[in-house]
C-alpha atoms as a PDB file:
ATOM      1  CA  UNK A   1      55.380-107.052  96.881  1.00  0.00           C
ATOM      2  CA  UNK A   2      56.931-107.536  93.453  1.00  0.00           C
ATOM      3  CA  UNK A   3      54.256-108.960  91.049  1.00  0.00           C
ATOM      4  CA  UNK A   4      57.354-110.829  89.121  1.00  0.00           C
ATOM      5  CA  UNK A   5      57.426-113.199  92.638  1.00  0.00           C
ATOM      6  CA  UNK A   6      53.703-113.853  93.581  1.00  0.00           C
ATOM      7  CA  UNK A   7      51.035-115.207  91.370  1.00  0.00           C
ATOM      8  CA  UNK A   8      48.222-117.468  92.445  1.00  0.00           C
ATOM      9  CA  UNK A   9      45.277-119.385  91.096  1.00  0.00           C
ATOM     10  CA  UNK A  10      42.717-122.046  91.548  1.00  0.00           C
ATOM     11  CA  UNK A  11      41.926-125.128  89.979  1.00  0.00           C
ATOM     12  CA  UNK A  12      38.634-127.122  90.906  1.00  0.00           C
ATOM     13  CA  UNK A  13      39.307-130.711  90.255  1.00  0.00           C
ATOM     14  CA  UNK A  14      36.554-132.565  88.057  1.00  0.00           C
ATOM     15  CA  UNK A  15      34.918-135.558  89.366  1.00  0.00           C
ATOM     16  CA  UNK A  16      35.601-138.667  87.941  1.00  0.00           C
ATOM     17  CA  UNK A  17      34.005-142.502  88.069  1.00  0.00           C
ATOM     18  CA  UNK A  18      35.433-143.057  91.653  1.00  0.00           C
ATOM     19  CA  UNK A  19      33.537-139.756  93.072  1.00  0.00           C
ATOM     20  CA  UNK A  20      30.648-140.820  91.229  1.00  0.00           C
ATOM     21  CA  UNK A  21      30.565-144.141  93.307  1.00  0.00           C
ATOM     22  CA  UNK A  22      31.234-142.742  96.108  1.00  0.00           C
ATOM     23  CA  UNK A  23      28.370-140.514  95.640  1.00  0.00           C
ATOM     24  CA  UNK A  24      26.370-143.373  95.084  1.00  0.00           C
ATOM     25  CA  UNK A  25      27.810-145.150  98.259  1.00  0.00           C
ATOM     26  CA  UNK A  26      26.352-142.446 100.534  1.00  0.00           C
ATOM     27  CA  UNK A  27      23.084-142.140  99.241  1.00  0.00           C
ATOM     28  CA  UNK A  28      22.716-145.512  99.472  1.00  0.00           C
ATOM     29  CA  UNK A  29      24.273-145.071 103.128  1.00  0.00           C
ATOM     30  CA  UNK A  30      20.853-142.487 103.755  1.00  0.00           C
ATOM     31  CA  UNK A  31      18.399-144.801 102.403  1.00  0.00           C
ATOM     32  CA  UNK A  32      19.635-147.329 104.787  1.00  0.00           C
ATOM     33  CA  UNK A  33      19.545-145.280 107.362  1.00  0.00           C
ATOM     34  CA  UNK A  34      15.698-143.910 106.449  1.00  0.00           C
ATOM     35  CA  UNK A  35      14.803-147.510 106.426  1.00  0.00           C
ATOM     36  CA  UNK A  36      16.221-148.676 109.737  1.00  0.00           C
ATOM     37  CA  UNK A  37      14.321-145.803 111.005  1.00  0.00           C
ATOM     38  CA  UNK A  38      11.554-146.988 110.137  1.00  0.00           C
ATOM     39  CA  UNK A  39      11.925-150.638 110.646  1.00  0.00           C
ATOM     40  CA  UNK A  40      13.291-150.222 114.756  1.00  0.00           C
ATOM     41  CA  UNK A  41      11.774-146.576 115.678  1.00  0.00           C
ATOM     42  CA  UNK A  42      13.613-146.907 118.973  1.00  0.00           C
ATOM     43  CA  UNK A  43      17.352-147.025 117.981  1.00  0.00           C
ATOM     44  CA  UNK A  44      17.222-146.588 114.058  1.00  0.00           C
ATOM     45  CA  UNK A  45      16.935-142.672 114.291  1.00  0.00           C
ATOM     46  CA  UNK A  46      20.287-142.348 115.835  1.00  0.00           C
ATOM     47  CA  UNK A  47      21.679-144.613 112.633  1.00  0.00           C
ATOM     48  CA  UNK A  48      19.763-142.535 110.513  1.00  0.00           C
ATOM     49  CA  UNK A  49      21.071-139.259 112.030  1.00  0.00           C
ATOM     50  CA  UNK A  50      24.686-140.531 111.928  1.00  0.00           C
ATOM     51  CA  UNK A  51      24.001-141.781 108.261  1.00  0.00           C
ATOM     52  CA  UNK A  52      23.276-138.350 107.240  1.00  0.00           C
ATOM     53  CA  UNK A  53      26.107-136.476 109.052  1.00  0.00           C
ATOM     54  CA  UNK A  54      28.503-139.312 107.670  1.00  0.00           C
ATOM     55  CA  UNK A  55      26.994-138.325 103.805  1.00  0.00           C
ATOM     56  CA  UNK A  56      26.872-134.332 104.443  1.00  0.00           C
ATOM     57  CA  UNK A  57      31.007-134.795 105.509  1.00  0.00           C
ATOM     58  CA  UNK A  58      31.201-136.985 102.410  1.00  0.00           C
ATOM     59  CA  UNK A  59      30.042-135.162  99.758  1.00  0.00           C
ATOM     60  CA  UNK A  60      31.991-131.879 100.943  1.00  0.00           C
ATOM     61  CA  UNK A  61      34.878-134.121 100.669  1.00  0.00           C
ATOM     62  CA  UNK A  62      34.270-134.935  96.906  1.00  0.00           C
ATOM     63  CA  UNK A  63      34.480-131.077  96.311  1.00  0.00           C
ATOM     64  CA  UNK A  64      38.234-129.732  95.464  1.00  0.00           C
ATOM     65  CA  UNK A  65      39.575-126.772  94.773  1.00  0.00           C
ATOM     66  CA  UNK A  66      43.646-126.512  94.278  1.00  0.00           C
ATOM     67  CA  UNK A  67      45.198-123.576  95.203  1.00  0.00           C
ATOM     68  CA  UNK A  68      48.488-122.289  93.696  1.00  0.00           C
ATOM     69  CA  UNK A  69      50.277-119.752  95.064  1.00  0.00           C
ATOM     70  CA  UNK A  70      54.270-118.980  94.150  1.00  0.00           C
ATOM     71  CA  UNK A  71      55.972-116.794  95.874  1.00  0.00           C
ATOM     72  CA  UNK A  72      59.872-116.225  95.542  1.00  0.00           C
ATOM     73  CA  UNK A  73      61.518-119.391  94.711  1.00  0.00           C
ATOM     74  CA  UNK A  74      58.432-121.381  95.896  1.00  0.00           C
ATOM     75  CA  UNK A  75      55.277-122.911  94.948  1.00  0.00           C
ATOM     76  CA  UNK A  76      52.920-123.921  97.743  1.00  0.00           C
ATOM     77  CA  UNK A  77      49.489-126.238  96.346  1.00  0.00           C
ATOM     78  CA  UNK A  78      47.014-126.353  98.999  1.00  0.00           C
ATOM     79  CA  UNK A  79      43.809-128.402  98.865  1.00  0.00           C
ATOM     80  CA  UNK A  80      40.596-127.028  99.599  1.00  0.00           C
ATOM     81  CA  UNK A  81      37.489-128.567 100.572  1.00  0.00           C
ATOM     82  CA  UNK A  82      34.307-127.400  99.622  1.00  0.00           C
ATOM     83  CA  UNK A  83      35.203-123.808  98.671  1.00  0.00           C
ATOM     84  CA  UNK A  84      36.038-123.001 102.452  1.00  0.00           C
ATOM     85  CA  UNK A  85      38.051-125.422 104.451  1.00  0.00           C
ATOM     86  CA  UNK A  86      41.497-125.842 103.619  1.00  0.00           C
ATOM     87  CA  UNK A  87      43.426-129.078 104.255  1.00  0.00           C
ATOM     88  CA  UNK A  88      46.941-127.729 105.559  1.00  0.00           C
ATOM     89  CA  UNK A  89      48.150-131.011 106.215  1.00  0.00           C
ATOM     90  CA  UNK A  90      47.688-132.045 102.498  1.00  0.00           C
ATOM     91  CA  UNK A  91      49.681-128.866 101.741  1.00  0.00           C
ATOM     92  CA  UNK A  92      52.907-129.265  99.155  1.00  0.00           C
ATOM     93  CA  UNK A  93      55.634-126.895  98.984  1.00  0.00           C
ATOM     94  CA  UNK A  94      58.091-126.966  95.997  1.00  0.00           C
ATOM     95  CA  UNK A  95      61.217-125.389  96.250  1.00  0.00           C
ATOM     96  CA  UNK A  96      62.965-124.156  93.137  1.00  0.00           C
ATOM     97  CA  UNK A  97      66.074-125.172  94.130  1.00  0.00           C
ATOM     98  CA  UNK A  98      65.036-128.932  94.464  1.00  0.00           C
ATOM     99  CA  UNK A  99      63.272-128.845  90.968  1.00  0.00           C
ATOM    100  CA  UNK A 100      64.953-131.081  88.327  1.00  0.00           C
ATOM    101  CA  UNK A 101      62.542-130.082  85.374  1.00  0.00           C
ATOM    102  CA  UNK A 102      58.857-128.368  84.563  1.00  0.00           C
ATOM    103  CA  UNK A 103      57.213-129.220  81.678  1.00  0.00           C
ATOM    104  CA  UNK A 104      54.139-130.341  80.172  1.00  0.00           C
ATOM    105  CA  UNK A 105      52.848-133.355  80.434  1.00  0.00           C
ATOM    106  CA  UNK A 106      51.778-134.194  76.941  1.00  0.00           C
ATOM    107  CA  UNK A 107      55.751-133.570  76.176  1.00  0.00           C
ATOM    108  CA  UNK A 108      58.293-135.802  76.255  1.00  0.00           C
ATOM    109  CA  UNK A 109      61.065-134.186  78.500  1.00  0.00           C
ATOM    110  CA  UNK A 110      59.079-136.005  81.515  1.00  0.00           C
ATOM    111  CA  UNK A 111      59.205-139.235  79.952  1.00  0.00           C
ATOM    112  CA  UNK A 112      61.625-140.734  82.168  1.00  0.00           C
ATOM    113  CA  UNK A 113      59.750-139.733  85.389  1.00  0.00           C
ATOM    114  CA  UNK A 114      56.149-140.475  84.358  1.00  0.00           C
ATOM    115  CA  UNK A 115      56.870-144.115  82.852  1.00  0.00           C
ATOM    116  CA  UNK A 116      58.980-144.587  85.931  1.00  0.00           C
ATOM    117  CA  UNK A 117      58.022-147.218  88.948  1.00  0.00           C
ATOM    118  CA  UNK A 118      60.323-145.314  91.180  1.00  0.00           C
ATOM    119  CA  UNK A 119      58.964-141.932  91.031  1.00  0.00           C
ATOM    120  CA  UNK A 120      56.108-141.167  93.278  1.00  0.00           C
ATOM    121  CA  UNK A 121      52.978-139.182  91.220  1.00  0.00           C
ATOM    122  CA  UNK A 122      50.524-136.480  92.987  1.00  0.00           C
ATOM    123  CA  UNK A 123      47.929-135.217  91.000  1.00  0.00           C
ATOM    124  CA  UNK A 124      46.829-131.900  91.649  1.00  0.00           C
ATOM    125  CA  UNK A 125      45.215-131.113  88.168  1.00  0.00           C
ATOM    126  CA  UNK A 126      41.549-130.951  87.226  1.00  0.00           C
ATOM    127  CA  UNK A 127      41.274-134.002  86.146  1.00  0.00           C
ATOM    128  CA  UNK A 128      39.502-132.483  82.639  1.00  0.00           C
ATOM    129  CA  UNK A 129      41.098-134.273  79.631  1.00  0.00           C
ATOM    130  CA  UNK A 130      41.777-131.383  77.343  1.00  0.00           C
ATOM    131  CA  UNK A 131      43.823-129.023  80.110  1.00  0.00           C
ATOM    132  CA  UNK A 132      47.301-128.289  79.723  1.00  0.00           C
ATOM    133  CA  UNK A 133      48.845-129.648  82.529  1.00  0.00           C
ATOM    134  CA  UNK A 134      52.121-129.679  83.736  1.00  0.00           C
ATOM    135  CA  UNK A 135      54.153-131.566  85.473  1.00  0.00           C
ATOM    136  CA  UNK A 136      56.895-130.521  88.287  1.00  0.00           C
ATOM    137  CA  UNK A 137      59.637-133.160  88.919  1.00  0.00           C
ATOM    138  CA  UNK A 138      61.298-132.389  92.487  1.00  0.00           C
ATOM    139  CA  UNK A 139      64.316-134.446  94.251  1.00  0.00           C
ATOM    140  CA  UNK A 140      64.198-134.361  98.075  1.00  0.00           C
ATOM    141  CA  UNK A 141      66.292-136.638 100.352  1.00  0.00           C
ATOM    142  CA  UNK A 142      67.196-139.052  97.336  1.00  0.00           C
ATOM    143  CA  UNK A 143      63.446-139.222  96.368  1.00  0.00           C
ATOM    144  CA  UNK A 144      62.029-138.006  93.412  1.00  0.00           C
ATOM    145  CA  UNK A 145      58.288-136.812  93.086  1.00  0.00           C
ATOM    146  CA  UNK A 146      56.257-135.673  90.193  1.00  0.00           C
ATOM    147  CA  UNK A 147      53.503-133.164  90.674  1.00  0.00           C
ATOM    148  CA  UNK A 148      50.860-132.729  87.973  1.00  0.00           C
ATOM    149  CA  UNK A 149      49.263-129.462  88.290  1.00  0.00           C
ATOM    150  CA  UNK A 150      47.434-127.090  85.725  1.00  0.00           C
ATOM    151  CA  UNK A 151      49.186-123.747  86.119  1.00  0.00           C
ATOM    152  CA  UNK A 152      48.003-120.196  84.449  1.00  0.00           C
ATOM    153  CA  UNK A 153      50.257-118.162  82.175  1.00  0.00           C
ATOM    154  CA  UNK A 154      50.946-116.253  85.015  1.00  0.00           C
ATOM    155  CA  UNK A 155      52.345-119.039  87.426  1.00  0.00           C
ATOM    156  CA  UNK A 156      54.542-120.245  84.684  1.00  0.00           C
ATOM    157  CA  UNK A 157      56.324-117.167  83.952  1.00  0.00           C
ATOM    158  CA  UNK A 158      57.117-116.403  87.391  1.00  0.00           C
ATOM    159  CA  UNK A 159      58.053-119.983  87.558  1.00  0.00           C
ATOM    160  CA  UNK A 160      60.734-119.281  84.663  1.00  0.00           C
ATOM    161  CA  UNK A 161      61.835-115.842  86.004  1.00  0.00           C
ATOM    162  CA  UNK A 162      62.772-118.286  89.252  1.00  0.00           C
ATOM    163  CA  UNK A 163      64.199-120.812  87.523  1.00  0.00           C
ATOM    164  CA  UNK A 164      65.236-120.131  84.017  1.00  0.00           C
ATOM    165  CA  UNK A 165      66.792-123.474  82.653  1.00  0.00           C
ATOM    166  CA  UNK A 166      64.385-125.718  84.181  1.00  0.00           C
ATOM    167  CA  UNK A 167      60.828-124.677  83.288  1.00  0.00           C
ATOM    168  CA  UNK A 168      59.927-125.147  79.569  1.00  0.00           C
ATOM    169  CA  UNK A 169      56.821-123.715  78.818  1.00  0.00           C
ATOM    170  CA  UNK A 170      56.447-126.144  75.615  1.00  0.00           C
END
């Protein structure tokens, strides 16, 4: 394969004030269940037990990866779970050919899309304030989307050798 047409990489998204609460959420989900094991022996161990299995599948939830991979002409973002389970369903694929413009985010040439109602925003950045993200703008079916991710030198060149005119790299 042509290194000029594959590059990949991995983000791991930072967790923010809602994951924190969350977290909080399902420990306070266990200690409920302790209790009601202890307050009705009979029945409480089987809210207890599903408390905990409830709070093991929660906090793998709160822990995700992004994975980038372009390969000619397209840029596929899938979500991982956990370091090991991947959610294909969640999975985004750009086309080039349906990009209107790549740039970053602290720019202005996304202006117009970011301050826009209309446009419909995915995040799949890390979330940590001082990365240099990027942002994808793609028109499909009369809809336009823009994608935040956090791309490595290598991702955007490829990027630009696919698409000249519409990735800026600053």
């Amino acid at each position: 394969m042509n290194n000029d047409l594959y590059a990949e990489w991995i983000v791991k998204r930072q967790n923010g004030a809602k994951e924190l609460g969350i977290k909080v959420a399902l420990i306070a989900l266990i200690v409920v269940g302790v209790f009601t094991v202890i307050l009705f022996p009979t029945w409480g161990i089987f809210i207890a037990i599903a408390a905990i299995v409830l709070a093991v599948f929660g906090f793998q939830g709160l822990n995700v990866e992004y994975e980038y991979i372009f390969v000619t002409d397209e840029l596929q973002i899938t979500p991982i779970l956990n370091q090991q389970r991947r959610r294909n369903k969640k999975r985004v694929s750009i086309d080039m050919q349906k990009v209107i413009s790549v740039a970053p985010m602290n720019g202005h040439e996304l202006d117009p899309y970011a301050n826009n109602d209309k446009v419909k925003k995915v995040d799949f950045s890390s979330g940590v304030p001082d990365a240099k993200i990027y942002g994808i703008v793609v028109e499909e079916q009369g809809e336009k989307t823009l994608y935040k991710i956090e791309p490595n030198e290598k991702i955007l060149q490829v990027m630009r050798n696919a698409a000249p005119r519409k990735v800026k790299l600053s």
